[in-house]
Protein backbone atom coordinates (compact mmCIF):
# COMPACT_ATOMS: atom_id res chain seq x y z
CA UNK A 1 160.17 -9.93 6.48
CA UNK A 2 160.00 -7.50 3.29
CA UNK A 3 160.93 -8.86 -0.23
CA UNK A 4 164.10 -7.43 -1.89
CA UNK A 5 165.13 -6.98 -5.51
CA UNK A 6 167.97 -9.41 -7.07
CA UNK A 7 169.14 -9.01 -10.61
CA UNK A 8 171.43 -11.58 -12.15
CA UNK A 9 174.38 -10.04 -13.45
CA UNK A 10 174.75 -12.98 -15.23
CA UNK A 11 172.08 -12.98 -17.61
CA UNK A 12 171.84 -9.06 -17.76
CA UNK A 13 172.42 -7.99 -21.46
CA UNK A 14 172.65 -4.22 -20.50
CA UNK A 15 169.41 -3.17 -22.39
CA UNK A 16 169.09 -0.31 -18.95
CA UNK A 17 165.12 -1.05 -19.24
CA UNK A 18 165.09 -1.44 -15.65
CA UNK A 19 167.18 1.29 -15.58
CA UNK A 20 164.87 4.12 -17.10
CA UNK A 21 161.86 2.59 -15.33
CA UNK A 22 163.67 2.79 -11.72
CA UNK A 23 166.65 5.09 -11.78
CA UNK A 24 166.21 4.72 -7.62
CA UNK A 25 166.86 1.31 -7.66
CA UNK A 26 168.99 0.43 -10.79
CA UNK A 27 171.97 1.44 -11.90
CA UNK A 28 173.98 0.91 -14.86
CA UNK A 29 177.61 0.24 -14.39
CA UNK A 30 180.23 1.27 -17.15
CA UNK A 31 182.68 -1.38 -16.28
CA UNK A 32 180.71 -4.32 -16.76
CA UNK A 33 178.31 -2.89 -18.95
CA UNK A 34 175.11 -4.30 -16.93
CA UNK A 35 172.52 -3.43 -14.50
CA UNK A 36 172.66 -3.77 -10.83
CA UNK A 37 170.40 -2.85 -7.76
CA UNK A 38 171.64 0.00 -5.85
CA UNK A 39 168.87 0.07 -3.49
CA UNK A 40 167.77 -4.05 -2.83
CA UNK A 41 165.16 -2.98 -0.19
CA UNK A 42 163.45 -1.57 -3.08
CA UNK A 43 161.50 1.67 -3.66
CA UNK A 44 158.42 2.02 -5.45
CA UNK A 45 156.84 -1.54 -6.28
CA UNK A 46 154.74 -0.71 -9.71
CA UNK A 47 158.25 1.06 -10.85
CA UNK A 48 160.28 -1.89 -9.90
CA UNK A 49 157.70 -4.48 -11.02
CA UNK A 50 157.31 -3.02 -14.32
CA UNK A 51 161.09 -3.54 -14.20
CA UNK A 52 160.76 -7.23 -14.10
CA UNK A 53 157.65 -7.34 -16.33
CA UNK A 54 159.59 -5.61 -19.04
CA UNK A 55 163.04 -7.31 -18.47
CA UNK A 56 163.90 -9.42 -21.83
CA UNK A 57 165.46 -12.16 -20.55
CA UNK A 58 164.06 -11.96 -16.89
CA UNK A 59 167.01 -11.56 -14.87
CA UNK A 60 165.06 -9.91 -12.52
CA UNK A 61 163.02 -11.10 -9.13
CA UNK A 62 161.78 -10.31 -5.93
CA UNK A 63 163.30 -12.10 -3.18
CA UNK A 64 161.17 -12.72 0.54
């Protein structure tokens, strides 16, 4: 079974770092001012962890 990515909405603080680093997978949305996934089976895995290295309050995982 492949991973996929989860980002808590929760604890996002809309910095869009995950959103430069992998415009494929995360989007910003306007109305709540956060990230999301578009794309949870994922895309490029360095792009995607770099996401979730850089994320600044780590609201960001892999899921198996």
């Amino acid at each position: 079974m492949a991973r996929t990515v989860v980002l808590d909405q929760d604890e996002c603080i809309g910095c869009e770092a995950c959103v430069e680093l992998c415009p494929e997978v995360f989007a910003f949305d306007e109305e709540t001012e956060k990230a999301r996934v578009i794309k949870e089976e994922g895309g490029p895995e360095e792009e995607i962890q770099e996401a979730i290295d850089t994320c600044p309050v780590e609201c960001i995982h892999w899921s198996e």
